[in-house]
C-alpha atoms as a PDB file:
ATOM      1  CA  UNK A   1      14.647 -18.897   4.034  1.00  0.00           C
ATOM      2  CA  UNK A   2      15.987 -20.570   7.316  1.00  0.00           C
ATOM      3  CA  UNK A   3      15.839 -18.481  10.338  1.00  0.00           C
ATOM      4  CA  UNK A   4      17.692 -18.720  13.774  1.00  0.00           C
ATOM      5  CA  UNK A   5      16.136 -16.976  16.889  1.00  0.00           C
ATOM      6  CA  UNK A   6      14.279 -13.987  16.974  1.00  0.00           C
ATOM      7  CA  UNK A   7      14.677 -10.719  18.956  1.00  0.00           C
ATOM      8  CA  UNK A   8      13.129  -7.483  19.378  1.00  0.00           C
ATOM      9  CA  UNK A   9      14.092  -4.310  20.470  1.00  0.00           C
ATOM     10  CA  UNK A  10      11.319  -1.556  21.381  1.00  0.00           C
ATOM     11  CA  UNK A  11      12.138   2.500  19.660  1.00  0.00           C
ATOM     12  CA  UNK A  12      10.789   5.624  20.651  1.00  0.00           C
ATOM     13  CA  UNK A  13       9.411   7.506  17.817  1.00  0.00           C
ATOM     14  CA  UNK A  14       8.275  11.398  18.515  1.00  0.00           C
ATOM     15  CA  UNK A  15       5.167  12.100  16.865  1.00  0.00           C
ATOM     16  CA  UNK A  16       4.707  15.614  18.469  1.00  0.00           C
ATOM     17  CA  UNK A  17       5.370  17.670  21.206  1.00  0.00           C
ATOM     18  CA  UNK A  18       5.000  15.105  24.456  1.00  0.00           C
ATOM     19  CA  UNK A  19       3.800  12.255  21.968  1.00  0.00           C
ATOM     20  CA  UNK A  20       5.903   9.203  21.845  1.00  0.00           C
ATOM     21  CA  UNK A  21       4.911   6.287  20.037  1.00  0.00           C
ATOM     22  CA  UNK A  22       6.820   2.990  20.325  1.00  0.00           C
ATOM     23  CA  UNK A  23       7.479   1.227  17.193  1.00  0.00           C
ATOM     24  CA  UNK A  24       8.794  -2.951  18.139  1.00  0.00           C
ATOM     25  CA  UNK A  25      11.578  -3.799  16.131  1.00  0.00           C
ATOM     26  CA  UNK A  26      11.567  -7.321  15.282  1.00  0.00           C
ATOM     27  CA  UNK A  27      13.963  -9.430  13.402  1.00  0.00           C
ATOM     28  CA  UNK A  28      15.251 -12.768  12.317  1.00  0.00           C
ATOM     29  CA  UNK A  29      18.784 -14.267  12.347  1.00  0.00           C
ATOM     30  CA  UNK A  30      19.454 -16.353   9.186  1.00  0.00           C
ATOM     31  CA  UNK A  31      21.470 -19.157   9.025  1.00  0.00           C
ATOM     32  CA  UNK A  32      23.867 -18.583   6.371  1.00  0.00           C
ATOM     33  CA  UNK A  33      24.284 -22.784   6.063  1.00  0.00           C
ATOM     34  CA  UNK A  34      20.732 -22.756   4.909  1.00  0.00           C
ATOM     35  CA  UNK A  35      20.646 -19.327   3.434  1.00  0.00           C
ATOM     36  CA  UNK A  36      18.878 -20.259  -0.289  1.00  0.00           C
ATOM     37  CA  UNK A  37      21.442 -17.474  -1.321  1.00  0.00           C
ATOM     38  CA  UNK A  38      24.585 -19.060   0.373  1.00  0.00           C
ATOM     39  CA  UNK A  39      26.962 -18.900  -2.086  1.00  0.00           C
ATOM     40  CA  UNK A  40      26.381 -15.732  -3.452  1.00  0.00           C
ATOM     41  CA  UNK A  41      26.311 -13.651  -0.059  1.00  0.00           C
ATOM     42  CA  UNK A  42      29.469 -15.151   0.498  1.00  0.00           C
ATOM     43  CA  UNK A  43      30.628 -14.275  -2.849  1.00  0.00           C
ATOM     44  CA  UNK A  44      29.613 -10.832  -2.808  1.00  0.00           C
ATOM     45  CA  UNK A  45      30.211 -10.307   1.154  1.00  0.00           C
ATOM     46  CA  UNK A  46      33.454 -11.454   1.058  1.00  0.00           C
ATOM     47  CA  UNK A  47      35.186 -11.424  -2.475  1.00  0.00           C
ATOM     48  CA  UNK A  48      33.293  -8.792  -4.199  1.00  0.00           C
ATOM     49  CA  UNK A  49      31.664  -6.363  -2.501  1.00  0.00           C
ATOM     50  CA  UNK A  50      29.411  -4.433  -4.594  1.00  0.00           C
ATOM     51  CA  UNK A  51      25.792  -3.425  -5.006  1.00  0.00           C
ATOM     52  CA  UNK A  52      23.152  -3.615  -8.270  1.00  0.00           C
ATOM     53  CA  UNK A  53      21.354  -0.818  -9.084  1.00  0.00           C
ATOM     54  CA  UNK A  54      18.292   0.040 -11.600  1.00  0.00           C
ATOM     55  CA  UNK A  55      16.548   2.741 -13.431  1.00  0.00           C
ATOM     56  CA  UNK A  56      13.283   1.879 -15.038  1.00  0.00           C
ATOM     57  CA  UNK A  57      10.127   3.911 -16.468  1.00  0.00           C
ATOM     58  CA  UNK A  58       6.580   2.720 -14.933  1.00  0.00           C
ATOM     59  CA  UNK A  59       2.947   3.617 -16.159  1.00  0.00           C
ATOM     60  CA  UNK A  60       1.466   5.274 -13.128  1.00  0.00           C
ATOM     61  CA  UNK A  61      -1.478   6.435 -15.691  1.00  0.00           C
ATOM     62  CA  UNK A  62      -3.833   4.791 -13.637  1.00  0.00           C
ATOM     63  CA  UNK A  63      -2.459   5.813 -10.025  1.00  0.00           C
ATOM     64  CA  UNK A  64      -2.665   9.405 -11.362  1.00  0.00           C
ATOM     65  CA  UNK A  65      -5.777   9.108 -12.590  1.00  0.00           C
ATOM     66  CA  UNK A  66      -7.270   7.511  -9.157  1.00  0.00           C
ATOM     67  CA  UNK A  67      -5.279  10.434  -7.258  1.00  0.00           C
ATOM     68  CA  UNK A  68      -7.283  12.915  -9.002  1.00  0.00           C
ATOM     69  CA  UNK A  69     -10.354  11.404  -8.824  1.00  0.00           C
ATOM     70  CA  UNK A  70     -10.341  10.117  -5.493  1.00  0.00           C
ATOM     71  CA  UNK A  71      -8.250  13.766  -4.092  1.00  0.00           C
ATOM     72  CA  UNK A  72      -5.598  11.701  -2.522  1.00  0.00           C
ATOM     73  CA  UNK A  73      -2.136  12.296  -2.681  1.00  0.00           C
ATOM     74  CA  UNK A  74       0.141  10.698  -5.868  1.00  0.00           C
ATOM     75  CA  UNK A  75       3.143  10.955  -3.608  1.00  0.00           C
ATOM     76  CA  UNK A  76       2.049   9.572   0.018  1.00  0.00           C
ATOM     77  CA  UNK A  77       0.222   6.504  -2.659  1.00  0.00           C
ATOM     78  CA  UNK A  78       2.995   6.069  -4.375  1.00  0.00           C
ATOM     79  CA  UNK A  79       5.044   5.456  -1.221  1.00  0.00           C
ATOM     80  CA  UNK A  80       2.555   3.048   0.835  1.00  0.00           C
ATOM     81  CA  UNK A  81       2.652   0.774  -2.452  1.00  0.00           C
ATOM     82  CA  UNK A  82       6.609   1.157  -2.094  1.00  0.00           C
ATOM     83  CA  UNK A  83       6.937   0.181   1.335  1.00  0.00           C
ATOM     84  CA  UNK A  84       4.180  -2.408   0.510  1.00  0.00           C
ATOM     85  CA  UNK A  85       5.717  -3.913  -1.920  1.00  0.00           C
ATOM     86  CA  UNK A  86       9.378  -4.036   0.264  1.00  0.00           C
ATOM     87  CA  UNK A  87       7.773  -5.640   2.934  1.00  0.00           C
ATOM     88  CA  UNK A  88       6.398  -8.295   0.381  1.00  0.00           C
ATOM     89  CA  UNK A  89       9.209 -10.493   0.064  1.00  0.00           C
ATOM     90  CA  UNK A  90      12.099 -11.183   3.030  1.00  0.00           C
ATOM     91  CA  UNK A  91      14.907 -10.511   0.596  1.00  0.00           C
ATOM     92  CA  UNK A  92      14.252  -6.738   0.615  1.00  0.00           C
ATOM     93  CA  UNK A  93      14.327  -6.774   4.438  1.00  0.00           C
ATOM     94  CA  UNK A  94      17.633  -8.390   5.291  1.00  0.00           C
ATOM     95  CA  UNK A  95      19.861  -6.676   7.551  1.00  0.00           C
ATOM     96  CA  UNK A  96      23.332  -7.096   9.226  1.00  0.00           C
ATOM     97  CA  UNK A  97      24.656  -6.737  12.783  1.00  0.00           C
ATOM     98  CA  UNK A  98      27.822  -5.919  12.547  1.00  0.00           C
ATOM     99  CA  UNK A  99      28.312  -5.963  16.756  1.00  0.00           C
ATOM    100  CA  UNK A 100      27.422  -9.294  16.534  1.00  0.00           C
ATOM    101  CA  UNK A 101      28.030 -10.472  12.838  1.00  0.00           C
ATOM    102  CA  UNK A 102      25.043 -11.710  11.850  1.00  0.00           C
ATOM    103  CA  UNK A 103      22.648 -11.855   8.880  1.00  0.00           C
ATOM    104  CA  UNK A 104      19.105 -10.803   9.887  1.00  0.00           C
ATOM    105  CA  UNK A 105      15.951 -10.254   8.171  1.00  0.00           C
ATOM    106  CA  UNK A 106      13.305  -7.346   9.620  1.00  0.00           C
ATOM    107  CA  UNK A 107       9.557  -8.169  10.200  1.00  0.00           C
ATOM    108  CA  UNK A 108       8.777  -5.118   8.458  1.00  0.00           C
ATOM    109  CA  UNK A 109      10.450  -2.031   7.637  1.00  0.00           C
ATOM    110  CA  UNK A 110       9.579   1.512   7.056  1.00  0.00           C
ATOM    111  CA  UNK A 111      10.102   4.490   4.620  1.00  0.00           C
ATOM    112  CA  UNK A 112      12.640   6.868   5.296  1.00  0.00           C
ATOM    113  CA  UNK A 113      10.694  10.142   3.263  1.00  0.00           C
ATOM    114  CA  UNK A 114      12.489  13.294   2.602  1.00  0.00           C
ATOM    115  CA  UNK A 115      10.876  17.052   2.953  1.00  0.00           C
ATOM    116  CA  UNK A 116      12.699  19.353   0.594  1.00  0.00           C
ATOM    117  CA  UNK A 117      12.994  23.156   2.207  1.00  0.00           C
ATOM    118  CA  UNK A 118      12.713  25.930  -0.579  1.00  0.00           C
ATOM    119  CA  UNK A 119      13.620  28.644   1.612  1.00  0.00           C
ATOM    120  CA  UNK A 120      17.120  27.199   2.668  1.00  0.00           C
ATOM    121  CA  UNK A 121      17.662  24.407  -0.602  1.00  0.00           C
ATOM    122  CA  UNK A 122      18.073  21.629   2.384  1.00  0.00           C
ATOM    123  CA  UNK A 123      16.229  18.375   3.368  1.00  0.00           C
ATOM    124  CA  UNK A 124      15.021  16.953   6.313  1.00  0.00           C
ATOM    125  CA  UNK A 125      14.807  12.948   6.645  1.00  0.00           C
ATOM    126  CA  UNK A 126      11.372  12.214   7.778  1.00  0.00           C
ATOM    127  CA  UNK A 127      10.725   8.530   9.807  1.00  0.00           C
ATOM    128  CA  UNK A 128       7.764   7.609   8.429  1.00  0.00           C
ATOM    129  CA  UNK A 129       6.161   3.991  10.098  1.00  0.00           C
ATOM    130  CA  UNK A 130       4.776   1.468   7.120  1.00  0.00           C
ATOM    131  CA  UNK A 131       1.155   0.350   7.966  1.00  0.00           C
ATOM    132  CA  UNK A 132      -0.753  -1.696   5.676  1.00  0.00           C
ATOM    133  CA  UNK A 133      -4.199   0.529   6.450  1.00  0.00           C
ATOM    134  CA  UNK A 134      -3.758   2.794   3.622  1.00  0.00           C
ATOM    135  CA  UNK A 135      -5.589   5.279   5.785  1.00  0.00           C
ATOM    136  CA  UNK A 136      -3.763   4.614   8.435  1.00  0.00           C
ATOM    137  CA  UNK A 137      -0.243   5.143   6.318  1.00  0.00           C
ATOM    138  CA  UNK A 138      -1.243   8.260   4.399  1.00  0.00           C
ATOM    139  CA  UNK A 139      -2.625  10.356   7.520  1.00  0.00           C
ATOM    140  CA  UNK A 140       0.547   9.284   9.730  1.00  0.00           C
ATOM    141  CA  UNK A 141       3.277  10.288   6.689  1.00  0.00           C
ATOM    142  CA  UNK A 142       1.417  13.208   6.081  1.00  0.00           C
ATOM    143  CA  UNK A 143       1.282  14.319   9.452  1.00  0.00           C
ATOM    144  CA  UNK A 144       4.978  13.368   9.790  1.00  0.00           C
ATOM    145  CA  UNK A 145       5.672  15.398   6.481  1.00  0.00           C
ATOM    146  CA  UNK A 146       4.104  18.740   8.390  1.00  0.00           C
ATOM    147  CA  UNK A 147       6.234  17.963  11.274  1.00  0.00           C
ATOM    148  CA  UNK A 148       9.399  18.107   9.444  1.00  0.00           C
ATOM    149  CA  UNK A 149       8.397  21.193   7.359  1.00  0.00           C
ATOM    150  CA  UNK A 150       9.094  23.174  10.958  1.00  0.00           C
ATOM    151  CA  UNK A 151      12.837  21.964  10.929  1.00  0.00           C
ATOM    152  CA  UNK A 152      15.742  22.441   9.135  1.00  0.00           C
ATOM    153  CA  UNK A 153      18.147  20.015  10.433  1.00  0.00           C
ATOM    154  CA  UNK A 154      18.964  17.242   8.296  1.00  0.00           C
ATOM    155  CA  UNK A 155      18.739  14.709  11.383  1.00  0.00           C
ATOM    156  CA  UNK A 156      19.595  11.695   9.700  1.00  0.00           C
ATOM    157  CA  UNK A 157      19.216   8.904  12.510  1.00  0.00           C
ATOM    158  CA  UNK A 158      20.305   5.719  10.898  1.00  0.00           C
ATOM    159  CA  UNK A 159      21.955   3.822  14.340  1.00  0.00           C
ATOM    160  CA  UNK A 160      18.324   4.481  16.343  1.00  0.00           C
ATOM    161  CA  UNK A 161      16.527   3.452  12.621  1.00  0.00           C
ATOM    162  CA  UNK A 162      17.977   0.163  11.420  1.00  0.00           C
ATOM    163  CA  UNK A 163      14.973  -1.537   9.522  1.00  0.00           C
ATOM    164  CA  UNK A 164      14.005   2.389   7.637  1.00  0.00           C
ATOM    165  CA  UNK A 165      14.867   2.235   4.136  1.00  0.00           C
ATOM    166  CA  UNK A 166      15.400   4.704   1.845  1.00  0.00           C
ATOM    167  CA  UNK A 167      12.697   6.596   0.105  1.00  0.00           C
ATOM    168  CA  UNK A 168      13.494  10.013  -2.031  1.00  0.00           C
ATOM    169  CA  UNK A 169      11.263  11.521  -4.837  1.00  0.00           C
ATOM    170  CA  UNK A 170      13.137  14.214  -7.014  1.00  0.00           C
ATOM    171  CA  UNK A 171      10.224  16.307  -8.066  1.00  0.00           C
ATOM    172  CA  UNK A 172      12.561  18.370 -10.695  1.00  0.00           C
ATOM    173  CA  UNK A 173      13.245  16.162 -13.127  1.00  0.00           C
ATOM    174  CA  UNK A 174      11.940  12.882 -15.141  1.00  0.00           C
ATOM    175  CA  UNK A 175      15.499  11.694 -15.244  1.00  0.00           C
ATOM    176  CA  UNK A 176      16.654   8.629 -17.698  1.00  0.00           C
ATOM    177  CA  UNK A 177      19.201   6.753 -14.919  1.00  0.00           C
ATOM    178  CA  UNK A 178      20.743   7.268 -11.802  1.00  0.00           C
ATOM    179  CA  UNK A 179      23.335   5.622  -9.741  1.00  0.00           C
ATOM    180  CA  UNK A 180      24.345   6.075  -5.736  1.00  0.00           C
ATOM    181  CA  UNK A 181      27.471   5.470  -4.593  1.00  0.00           C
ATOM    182  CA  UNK A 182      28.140   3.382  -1.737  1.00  0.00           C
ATOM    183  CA  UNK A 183      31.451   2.368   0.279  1.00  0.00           C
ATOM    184  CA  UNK A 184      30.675  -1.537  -0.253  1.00  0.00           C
ATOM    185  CA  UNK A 185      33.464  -2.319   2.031  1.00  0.00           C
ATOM    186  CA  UNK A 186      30.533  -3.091   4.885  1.00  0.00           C
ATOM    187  CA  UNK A 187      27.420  -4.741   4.566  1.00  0.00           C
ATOM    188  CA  UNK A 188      24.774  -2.266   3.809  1.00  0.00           C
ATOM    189  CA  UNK A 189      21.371  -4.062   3.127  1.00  0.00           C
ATOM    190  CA  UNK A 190      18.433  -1.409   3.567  1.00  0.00           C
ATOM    191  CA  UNK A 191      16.840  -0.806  -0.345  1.00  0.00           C
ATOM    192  CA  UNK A 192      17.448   2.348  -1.458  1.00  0.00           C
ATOM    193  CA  UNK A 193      14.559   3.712  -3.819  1.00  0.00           C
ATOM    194  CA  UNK A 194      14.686   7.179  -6.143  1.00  0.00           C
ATOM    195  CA  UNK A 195      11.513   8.242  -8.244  1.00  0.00           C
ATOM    196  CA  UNK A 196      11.718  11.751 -10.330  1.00  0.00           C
ATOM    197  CA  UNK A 197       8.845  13.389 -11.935  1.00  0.00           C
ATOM    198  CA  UNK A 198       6.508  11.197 -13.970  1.00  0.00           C
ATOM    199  CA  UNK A 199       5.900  12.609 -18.149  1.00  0.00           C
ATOM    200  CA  UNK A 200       3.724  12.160 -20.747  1.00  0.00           C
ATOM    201  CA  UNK A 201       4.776   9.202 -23.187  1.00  0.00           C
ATOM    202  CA  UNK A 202       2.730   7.859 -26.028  1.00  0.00           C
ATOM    203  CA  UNK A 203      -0.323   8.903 -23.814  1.00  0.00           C
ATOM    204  CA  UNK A 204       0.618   7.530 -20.850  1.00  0.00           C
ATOM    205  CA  UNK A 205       2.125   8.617 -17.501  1.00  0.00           C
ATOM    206  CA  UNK A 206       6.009   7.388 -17.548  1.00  0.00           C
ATOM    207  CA  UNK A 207       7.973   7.319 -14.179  1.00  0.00           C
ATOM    208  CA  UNK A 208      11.693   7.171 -13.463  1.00  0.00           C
ATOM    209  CA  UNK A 209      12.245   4.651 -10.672  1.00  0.00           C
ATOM    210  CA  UNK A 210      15.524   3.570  -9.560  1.00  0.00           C
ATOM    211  CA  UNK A 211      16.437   0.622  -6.814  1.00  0.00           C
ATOM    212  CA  UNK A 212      19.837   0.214  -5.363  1.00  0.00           C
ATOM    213  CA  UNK A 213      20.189  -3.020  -3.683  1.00  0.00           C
ATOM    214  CA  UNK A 214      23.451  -4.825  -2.031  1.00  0.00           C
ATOM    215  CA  UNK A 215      24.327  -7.520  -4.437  1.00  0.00           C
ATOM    216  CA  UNK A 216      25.364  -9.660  -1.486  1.00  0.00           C
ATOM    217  CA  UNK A 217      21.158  -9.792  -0.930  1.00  0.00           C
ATOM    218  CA  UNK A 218      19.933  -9.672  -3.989  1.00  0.00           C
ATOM    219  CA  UNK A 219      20.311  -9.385  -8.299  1.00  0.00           C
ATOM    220  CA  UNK A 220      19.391  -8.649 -11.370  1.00  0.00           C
ATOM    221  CA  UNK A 221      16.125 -10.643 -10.781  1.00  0.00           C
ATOM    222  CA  UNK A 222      15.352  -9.314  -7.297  1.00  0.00           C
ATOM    223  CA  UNK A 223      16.115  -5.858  -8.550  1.00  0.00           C
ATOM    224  CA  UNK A 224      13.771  -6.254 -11.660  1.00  0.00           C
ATOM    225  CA  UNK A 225      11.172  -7.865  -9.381  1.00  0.00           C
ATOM    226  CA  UNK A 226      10.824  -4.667  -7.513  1.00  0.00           C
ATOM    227  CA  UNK A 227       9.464  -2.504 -10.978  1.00  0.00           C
ATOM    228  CA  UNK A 228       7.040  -5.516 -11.735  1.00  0.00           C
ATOM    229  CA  UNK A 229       5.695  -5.895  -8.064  1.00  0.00           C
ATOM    230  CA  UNK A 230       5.245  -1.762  -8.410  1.00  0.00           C
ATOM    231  CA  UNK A 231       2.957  -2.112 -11.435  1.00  0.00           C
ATOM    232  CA  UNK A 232       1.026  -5.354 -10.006  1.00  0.00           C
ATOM    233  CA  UNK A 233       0.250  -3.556  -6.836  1.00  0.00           C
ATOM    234  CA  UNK A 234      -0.539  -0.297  -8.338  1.00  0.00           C
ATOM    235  CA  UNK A 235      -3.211  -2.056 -10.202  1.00  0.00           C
ATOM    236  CA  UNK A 236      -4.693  -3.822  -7.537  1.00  0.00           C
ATOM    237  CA  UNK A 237      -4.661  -0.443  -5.610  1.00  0.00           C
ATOM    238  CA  UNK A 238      -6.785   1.760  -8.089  1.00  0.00           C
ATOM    239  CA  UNK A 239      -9.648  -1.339  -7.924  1.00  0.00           C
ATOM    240  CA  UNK A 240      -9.787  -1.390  -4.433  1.00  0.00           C
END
């Protein structure tokens, strides 16, 4: 993929009370003459805005089984091979200025979680930053998770969190599709990733996942990609 010049823009990110950590937020600009995908952004940027979206069961047997055994979290897992595997490959980290209109692709982006409140039926976005030390990852989400338990302000922060993407596990129900609904008439890029609860099938552990993508970035094989990366990089997880 053909890249212009590259920028970066520092962001404050509260960790506690008096804590601020800065997270650098670097990108590329892509030249759209070179873009491998040329005439299909176009196409789909221009003429027919739309997005593709997925549902697809994966065998998290094995992840379960590790969680258990090893007394980490299935969830806070689950989501560093997510982001992982969305910071893998450049087309599931494009981006668009729309100040400036230009196509851009992140260094590295970062899981947007979400803490459900019982008490008041609400969520609260929680900024979570993607590091590949799995230790490092699954102490900073879960200390982020705690943090948001003490709000109840959904706080969605999108303009000061451009390279966050979407990350929301709906724990009630091992659902068979799903589809979200975006205004396509702008250019929208961030992945947006749904899991529900994962069942018993044919004595295995079968989870709903379900990718939304901008069709301008990517298809049907991009979108597909994302389940098969999932299940390679699960496996390679509970080995290492």
């Amino acid at each position: 993929m053909a890249a212009g010049r590259g920028f970066g823009t520092p962001l404050g990110r509260i960790d506690g009370p008096g804590t601020v950590r800065t997270i650098q937020m670097n990108y590329r600009v892509i030249d759209r003459e070179t873009y491998y995908r040329k005439g299909v952004f176009r196409h789909f940027s221009e003429e027919c805005r739309c997005s593709t979206s997925m549902t697809a069961r994966i065998d998290v047997s094995e992840l379960a089984a590790y969680s258990k055994r090893t007394g980490t979290k299935f969830y806070i897992s689950f989501l560093y091979i997510l982001s992982k595997v969305l910071n893998s490959r450049e087309d599931y980290r494009m981006g668009y200025l729309w100040q400036t209109d230009e196509l851009i692709c992140y260094d590295v982006i970062h899981p947007t979680q979400y803490v459900f409140h019982e008490d008041t039926e609400t969520c609260t976005p929680v900024y979570s930053r993607y590091c590949e030390d799995y230790d490092v990852f699954s102490a900073d989400a879960a200390r982020d998770i705690e943090e948001a338990k003490k709000s109840r302000e959904y706080g969605l922060d999108m303009a000061n969190h451009p390279n966050w993407f979407d990350a929301s596990y709906i724990p009630w129900l091992s659902y068979d599709s799903m589809n979200i609904e975006l205004p396509d008439g702008y250019l929208f890029f961030a992945p947006i990733i749904n899991w529900g609860k994962y069942r018993g099938e044919n004595g295995r552990l079968a989870m709903p996942v379900s990718v939304r993508l901008n069709h301008a970035v990517a298809d049907g094989y991009l979108v597909a990609k994302v389940f098969r990366l999932l299940e390679q990089e699960m496996k390679s997880f509970v080995r290492r």
